[in-house]
Protein backbone atom coordinates (compact mmCIF):
# COMPACT_ATOMS: atom_id res chain seq x y z
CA UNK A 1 -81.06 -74.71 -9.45
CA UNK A 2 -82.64 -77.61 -11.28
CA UNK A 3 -86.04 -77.06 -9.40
CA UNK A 4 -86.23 -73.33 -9.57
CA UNK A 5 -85.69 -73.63 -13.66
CA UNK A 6 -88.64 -76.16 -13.66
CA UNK A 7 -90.46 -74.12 -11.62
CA UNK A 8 -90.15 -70.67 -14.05
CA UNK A 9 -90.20 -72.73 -17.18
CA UNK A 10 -90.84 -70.26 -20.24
CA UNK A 11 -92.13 -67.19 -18.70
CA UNK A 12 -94.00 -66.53 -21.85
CA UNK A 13 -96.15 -69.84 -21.59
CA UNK A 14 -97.74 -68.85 -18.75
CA UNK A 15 -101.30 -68.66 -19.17
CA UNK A 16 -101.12 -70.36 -22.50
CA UNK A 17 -103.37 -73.42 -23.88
CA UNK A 18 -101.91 -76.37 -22.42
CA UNK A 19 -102.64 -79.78 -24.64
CA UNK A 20 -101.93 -82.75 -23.43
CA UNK A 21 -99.75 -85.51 -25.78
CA UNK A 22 -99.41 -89.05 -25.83
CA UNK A 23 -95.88 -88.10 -25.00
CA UNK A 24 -96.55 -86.37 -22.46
CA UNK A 25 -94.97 -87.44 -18.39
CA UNK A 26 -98.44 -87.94 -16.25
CA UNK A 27 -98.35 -86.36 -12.72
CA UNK A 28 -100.84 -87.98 -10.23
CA UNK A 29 -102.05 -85.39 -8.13
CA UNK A 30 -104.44 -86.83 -5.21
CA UNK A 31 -106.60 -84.12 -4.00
CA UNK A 32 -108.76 -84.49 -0.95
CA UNK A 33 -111.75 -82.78 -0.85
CA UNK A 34 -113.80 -81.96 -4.10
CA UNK A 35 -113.63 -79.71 -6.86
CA UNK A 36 -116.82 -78.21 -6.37
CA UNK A 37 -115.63 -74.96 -4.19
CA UNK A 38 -114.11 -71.94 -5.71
CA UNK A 39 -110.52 -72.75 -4.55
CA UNK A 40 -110.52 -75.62 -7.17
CA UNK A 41 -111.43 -73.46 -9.80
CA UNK A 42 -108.08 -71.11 -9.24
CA UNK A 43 -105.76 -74.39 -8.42
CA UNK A 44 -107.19 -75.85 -11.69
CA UNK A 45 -105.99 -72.56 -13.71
CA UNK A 46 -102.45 -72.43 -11.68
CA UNK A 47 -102.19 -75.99 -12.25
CA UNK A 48 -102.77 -75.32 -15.90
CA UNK A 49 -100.30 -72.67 -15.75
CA UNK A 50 -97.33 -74.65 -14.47
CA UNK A 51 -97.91 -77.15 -17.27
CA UNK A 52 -97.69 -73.93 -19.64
CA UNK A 53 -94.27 -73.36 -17.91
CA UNK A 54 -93.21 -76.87 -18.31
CA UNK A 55 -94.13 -78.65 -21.75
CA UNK A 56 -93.78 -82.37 -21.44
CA UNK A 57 -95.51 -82.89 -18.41
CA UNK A 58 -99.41 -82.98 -17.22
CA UNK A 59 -101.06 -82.94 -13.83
CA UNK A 60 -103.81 -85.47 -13.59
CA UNK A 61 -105.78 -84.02 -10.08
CA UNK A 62 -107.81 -86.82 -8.73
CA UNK A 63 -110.22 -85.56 -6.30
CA UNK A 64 -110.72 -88.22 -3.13
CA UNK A 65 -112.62 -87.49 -0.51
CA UNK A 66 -111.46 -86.62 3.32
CA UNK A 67 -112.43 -89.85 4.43
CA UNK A 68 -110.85 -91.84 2.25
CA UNK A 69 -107.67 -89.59 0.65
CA UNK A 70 -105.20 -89.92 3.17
CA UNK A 71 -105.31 -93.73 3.37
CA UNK A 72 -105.73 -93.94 -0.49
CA UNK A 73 -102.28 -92.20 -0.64
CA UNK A 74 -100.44 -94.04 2.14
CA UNK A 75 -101.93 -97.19 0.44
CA UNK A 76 -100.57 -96.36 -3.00
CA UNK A 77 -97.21 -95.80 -2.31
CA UNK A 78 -96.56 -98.50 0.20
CA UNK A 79 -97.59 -100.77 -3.09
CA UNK A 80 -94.84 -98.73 -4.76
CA UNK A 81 -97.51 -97.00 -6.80
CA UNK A 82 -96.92 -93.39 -5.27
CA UNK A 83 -98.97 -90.45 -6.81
CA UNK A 84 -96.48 -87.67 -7.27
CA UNK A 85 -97.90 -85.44 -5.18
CA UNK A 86 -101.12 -85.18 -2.51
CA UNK A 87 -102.73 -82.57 -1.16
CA UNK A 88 -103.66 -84.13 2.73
CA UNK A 89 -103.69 -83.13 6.54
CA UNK A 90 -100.04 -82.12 7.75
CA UNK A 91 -100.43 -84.90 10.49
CA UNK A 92 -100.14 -87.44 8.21
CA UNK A 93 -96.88 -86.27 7.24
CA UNK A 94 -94.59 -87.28 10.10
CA UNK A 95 -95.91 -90.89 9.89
CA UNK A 96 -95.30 -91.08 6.03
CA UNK A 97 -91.73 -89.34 6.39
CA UNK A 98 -90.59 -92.39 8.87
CA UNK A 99 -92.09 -94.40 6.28
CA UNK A 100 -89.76 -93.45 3.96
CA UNK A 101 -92.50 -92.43 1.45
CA UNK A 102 -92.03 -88.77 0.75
CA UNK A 103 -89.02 -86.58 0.61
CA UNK A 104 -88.58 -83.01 2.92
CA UNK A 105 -89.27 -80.33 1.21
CA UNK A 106 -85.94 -77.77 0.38
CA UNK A 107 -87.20 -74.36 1.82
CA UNK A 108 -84.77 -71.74 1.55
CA UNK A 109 -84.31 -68.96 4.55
CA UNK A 110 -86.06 -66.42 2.76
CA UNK A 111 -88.99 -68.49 1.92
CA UNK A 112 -88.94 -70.10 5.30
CA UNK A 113 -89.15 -66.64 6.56
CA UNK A 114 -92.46 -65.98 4.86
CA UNK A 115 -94.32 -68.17 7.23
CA UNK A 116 -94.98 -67.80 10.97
CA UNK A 117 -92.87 -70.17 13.53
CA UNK A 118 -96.31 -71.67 14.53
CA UNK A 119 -97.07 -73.13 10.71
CA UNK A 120 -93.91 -74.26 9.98
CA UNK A 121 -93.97 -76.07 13.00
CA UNK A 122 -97.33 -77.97 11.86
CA UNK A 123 -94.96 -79.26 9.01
CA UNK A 124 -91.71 -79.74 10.76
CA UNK A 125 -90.02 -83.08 12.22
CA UNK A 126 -86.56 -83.93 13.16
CA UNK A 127 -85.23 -80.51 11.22
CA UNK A 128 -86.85 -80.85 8.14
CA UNK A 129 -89.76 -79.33 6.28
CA UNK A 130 -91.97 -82.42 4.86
CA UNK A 131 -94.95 -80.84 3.28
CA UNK A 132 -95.33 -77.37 1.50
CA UNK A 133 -98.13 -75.69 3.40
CA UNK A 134 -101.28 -75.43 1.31
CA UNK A 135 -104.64 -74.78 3.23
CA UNK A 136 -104.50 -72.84 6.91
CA UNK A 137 -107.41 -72.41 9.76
CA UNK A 138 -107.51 -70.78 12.90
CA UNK A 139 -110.86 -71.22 14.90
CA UNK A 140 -112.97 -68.19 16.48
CA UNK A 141 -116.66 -68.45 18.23
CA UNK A 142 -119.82 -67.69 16.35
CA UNK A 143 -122.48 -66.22 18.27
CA UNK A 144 -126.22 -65.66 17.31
CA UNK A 145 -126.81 -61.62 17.96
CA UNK A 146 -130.50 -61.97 17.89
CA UNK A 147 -130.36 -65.04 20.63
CA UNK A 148 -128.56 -63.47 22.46
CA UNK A 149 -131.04 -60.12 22.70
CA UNK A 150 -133.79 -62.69 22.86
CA UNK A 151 -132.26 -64.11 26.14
CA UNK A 152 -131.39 -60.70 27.66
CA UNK A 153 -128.11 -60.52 26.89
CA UNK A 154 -125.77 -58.14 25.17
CA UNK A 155 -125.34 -59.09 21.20
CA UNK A 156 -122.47 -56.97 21.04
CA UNK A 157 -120.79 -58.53 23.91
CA UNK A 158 -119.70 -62.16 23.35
CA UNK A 159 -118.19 -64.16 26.22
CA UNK A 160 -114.50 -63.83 26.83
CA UNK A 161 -113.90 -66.70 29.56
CA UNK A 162 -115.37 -70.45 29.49
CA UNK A 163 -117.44 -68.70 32.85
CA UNK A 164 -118.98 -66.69 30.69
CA UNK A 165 -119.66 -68.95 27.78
CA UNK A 166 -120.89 -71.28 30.28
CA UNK A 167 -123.06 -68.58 32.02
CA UNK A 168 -124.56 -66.97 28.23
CA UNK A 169 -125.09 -70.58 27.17
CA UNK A 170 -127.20 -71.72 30.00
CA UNK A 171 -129.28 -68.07 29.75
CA UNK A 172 -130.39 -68.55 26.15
CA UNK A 173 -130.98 -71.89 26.89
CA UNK A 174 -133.05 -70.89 29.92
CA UNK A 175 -134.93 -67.77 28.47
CA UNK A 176 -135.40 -68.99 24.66
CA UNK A 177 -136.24 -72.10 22.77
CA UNK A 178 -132.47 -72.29 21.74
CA UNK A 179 -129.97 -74.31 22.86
CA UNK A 180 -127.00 -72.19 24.00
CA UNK A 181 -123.74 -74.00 22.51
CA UNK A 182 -123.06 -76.38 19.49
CA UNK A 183 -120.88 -79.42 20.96
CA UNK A 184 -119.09 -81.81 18.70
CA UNK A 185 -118.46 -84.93 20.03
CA UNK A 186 -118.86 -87.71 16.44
CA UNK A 187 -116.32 -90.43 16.23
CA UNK A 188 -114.74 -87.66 13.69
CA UNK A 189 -111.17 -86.06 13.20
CA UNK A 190 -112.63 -82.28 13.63
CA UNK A 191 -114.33 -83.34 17.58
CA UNK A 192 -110.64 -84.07 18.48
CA UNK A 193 -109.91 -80.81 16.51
CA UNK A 194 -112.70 -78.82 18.48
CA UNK A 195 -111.25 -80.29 22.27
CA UNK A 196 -107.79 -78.91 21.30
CA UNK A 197 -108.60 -75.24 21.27
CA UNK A 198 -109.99 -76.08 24.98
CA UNK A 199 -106.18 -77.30 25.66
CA UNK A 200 -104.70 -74.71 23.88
CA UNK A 201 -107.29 -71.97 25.71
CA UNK A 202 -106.32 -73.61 28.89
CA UNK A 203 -102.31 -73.52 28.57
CA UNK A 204 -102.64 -77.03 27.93
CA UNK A 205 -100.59 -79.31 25.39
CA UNK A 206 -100.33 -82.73 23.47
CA UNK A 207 -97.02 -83.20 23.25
CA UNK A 208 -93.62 -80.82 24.19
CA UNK A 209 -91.23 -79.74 22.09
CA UNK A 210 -88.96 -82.53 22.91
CA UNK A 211 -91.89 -84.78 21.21
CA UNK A 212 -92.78 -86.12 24.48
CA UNK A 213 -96.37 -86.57 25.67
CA UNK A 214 -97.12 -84.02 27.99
CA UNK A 215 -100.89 -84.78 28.15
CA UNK A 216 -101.94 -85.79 31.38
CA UNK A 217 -102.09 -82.76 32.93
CA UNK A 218 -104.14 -80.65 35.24
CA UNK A 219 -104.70 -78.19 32.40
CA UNK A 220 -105.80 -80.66 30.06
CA UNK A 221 -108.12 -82.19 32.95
CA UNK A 222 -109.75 -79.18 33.30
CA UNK A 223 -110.46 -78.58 29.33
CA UNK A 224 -111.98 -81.93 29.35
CA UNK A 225 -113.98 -80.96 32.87
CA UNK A 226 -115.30 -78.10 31.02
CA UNK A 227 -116.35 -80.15 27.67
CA UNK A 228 -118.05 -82.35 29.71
CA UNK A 229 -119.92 -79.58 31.32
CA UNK A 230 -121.15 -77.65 28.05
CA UNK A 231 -123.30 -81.00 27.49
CA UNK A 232 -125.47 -79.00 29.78
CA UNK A 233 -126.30 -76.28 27.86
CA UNK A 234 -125.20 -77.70 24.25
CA UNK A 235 -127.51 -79.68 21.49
CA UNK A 236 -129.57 -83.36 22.48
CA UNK A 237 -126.85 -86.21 21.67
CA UNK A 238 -123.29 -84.25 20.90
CA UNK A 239 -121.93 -87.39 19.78
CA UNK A 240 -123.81 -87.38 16.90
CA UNK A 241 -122.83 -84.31 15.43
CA UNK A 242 -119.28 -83.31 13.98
CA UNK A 243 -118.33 -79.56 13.46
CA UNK A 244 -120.19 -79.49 10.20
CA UNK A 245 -123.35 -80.82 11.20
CA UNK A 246 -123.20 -77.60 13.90
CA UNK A 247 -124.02 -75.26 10.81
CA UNK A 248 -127.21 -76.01 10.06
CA UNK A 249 -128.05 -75.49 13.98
CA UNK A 250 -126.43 -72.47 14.04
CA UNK A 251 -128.37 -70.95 10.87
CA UNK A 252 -131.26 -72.21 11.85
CA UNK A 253 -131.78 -70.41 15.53
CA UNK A 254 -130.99 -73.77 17.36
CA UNK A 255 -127.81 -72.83 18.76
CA UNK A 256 -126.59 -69.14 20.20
CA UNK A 257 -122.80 -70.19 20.12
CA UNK A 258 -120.20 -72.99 17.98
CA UNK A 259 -116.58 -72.94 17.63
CA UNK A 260 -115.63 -72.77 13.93
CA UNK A 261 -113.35 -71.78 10.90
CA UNK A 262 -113.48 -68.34 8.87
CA UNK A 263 -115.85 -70.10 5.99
CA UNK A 264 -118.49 -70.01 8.37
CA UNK A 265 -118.57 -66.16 7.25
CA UNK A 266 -119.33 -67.29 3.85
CA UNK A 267 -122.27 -69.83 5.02
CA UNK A 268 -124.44 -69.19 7.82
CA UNK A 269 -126.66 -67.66 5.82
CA UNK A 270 -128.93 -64.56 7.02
CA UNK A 271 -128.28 -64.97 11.10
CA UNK A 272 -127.20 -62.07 12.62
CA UNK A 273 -123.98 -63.07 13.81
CA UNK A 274 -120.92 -61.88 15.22
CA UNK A 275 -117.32 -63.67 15.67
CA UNK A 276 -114.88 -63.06 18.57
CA UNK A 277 -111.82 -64.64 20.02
CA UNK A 278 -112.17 -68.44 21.68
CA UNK A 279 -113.12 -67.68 25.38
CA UNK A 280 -109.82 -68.51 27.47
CA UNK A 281 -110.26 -71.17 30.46
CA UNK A 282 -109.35 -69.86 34.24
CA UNK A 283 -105.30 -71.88 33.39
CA UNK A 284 -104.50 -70.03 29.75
CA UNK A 285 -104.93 -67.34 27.64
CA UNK A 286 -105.42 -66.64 23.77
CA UNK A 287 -105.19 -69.41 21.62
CA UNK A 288 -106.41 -71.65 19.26
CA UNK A 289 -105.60 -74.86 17.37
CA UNK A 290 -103.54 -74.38 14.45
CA UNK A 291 -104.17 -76.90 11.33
CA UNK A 292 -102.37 -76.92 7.71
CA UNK A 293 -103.01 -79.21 5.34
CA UNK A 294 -100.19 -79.56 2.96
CA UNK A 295 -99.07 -80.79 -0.58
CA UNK A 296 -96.82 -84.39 0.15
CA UNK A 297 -94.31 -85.14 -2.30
CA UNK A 298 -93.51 -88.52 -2.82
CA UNK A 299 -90.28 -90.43 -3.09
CA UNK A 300 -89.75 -93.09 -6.49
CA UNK A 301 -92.12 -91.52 -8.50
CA UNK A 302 -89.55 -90.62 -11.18
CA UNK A 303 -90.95 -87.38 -11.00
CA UNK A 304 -89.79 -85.15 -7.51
CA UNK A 305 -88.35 -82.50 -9.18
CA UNK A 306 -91.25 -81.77 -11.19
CA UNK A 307 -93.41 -82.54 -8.58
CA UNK A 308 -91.43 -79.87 -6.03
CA UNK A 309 -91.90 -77.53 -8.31
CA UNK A 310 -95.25 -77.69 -8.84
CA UNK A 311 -95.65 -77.52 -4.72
CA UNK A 312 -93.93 -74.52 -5.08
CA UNK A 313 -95.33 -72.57 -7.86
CA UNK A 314 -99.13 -73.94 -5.99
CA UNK A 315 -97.89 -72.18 -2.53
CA UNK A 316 -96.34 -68.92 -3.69
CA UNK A 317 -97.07 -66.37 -1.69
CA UNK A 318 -99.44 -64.43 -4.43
CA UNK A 319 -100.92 -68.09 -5.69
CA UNK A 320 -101.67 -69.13 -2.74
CA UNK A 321 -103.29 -66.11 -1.41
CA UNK A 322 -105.24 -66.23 -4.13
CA UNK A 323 -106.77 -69.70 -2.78
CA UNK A 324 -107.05 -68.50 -0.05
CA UNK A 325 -109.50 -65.57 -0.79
CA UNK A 326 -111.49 -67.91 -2.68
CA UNK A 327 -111.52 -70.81 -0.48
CA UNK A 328 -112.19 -68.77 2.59
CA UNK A 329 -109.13 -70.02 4.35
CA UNK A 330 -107.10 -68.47 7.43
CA UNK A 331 -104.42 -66.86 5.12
CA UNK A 332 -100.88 -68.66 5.63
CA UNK A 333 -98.81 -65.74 5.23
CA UNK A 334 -98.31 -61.84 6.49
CA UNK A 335 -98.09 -60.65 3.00
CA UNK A 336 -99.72 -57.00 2.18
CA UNK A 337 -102.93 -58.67 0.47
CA UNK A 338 -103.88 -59.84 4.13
CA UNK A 339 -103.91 -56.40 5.79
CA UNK A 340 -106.40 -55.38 3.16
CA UNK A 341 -108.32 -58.17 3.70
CA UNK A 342 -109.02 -57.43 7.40
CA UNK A 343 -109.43 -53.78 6.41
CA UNK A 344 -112.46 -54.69 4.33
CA UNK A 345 -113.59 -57.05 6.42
CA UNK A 346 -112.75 -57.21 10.39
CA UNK A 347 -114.67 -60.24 11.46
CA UNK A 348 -111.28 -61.52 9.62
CA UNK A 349 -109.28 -60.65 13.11
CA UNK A 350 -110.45 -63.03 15.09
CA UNK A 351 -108.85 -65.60 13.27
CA UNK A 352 -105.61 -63.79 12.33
CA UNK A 353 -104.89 -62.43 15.96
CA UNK A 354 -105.14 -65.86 16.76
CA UNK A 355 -102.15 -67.18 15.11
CA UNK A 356 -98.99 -66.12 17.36
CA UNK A 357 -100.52 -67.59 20.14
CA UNK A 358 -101.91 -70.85 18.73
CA UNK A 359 -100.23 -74.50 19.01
CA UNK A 360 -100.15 -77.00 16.57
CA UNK A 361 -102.03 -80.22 15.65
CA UNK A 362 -99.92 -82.34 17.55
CA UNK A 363 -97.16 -83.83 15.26
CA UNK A 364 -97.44 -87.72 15.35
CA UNK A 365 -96.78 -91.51 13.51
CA UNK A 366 -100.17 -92.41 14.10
CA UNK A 367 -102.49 -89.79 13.35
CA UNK A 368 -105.42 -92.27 13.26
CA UNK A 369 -104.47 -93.58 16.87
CA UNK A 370 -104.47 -90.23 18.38
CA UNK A 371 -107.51 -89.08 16.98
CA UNK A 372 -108.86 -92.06 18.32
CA UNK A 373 -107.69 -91.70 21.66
CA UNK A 374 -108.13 -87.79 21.97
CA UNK A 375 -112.09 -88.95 20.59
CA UNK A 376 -112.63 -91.84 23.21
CA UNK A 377 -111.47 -89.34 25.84
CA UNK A 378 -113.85 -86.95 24.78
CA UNK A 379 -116.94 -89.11 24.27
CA UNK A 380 -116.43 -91.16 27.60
CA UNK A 381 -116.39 -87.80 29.66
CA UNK A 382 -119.38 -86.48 27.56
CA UNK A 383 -121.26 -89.54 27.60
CA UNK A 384 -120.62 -89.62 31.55
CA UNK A 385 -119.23 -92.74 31.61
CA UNK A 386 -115.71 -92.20 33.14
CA UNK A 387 -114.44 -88.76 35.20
CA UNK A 388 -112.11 -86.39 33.16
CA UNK A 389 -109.00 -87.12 34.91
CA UNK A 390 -109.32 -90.73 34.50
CA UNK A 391 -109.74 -90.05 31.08
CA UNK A 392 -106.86 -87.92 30.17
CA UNK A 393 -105.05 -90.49 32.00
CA UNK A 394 -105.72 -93.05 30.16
CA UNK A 395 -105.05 -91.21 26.88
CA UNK A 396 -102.02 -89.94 27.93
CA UNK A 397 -100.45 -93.41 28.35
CA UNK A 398 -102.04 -94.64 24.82
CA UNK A 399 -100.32 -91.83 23.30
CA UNK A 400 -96.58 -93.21 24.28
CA UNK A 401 -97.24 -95.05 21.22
CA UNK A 402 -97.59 -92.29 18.63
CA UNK A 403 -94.79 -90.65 19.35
């Protein structure tokens, strides 16, 4: 197989010097993000070792940022200037595939079998893999130990329903100079990301698995009832702040409770803190919203076989966990390394017991226009300027669209 080969090269180069020649076939890797975290570091050093394993070739990994990667790519190969590969959100995947601007990715049973149903299926359109599955997160709620104490309530007991995160929110709020939630709400991908897991808590969906819109719903009424209500007991103006800028709130002692990723672990600092399961809503159960971010291979590049293989050699199941680990990322796989992992550490089982009953960003053409939607639902209801239902009405008939 002409893409395993590539992918094994010489055994013996790996891990040897790799210098570049004028000779040498270029690669254009578009990374978004930056290179500053440790994650980059170990890509950089696989990435070195595939070019070991295949003399002749060189990876040149531009680094773009978030806001501007994803377009950068579309915009380069619908000049017919693809890079070979790009490292991007998995929603953008399904709208580039009907584009015609990447090829599916060839995943054997064996190696399909590595990954749960639930991530595939944040990669997956009409039958076919499109992107090799690079960076995972599930979501889990932080909660301030000492806040909670400080407001008379349990710190080793975090809320389990909305009720009670409503109820614990609104009694450090009451009985300390806290507020008792972080509430995104910016005109931002992650606030969309941060309403989901209220759907997904609530047995809610975006769309079924027959790729219709199945949003206007009373379960997704009620997730956006409840948003709306948090404004109560969350930070002055949510709609300023995007899941990042709920950090610095948290570690300071101005917010008891957020909804975030496991690399929180690594940076709130010295709060006492504890992490626990996303509080279900009185229509669902367990869940959480499940986002990859993948590596795109693109089509006329003169260079997909090279380019699959260095997806591949990137997302092996003992290179990528090795990202993982580093860049504090949800680990994609059930692999041997993880169990030891939440052994060590078990603040890591919030976010892995979360993964069989999670759903998946919803899979669309427009990414862009269903952020947008999902957003202007959100910030109308939290800005009280239209009721919930009208809202997820509304939304639900923009979203025809992005199907």
């Amino acid at each position: 197989m002409k893409v395993l080969s590539l992918l094994l090269g010489s055994a013996l180069a790996l891990g040897a010097a790799s210098v570049a020649s004028a000779d040498d076939t270029r690669l254009h890797m578009i990374n978004c993000g930056d290179n500053s975290d440790e994650d980059a570091a170990v890509q950089a050093r696989l990435v070195g070792e595939w070019e070991a394993a295949n003399p002749g070739f060189k990876v040149d990994v531009e680094y773009v940022p978030w806001g501007q990667c994803q377009e950068k790519s579309t915009t380069l190969a619908s000049a017919g200037n693809a890079p070979a590969i790009a490292y991007l959100g998995s929603r953008t995947l399904k709208q580039l595939a009907q584009n015609d601007l990447i090829i599916p990715i060839d995943l054997t049973d064996e190696e399909k079998a590595t990954y749960a149903p639930p991530v595939l299926g944040t990669v997956t359109a009409n039958g076919m893999v499109w992107g090799s599955p690079r960076a995972f997160s599930t979501k889990a709620l932080y909660w301030n130990k000492d806040l909670f104490e400080a407001a008379g309530l349990d710190p080793e007991t975090p809320p389990k329903t909305w009720d009670e995160m409503f109820t614990f929110a609104q009694t450090i709020k009451d009985n300390t100079e806290a507020d008792g939630f972080g509430l995104a709400a910016a005109s931002f991908d992650n606030t969309m990301h941060q309403f989901l897991n209220y759907v997904y808590t609530n047995g809610g969906a975006v769309i079924d698995d027959n790729g219709e819109i199945v949003f206007n719903s009373p379960n997704n009424v009620g997730a956006l009832e409840f948003y709306g209500k948090l404004v109560d007991v969350s930070q002055p103006g949510p709609i300023a702040y995007d899941r990042a800028k709920l950090r610095p709130l948290f570690t300071e002692g101005q917010i008891g409770m957020f909804i975030s990723g496991p690399w929180e672990r690594n940076l709130v600092g010295d709060v006492n803190w504890g992490v626990a399961p996303i509080p279900v809503g009185p229509m669902g159960g367990p869940g959480t919203l499940l986002i990859t971010d993948s590596l795109a291979v693109f089509k006329n590049t003169g260079v997909e076989d090279q380019a699959l293989s260095l997806a591949k050699w990137l997302t092996s199941p003992d290179n990528q966990l090795e990202f993982e680990i580093a860049g504090g990322l949800t680990p994609l796989r059930d692999l041997p390394g993880v169990q030891a992992l939440r052994d060590e550490d078990p603040t890591w089982s919030a976010f892995l017991d979360a993964i069989p009953t999670g759903g998946p960003e919803p899979f669309v053409t427009d990414y862009v226009g269903l952020q947008d939607v999902i957003n202007e639902a959100v910030q109308g209801v939290v800005l009280g300027e239209v009721e919930p239902a009208e809202a997820v009405e509304y939304a639900a008939e923009q979203l025809e669209d992005f199907k």
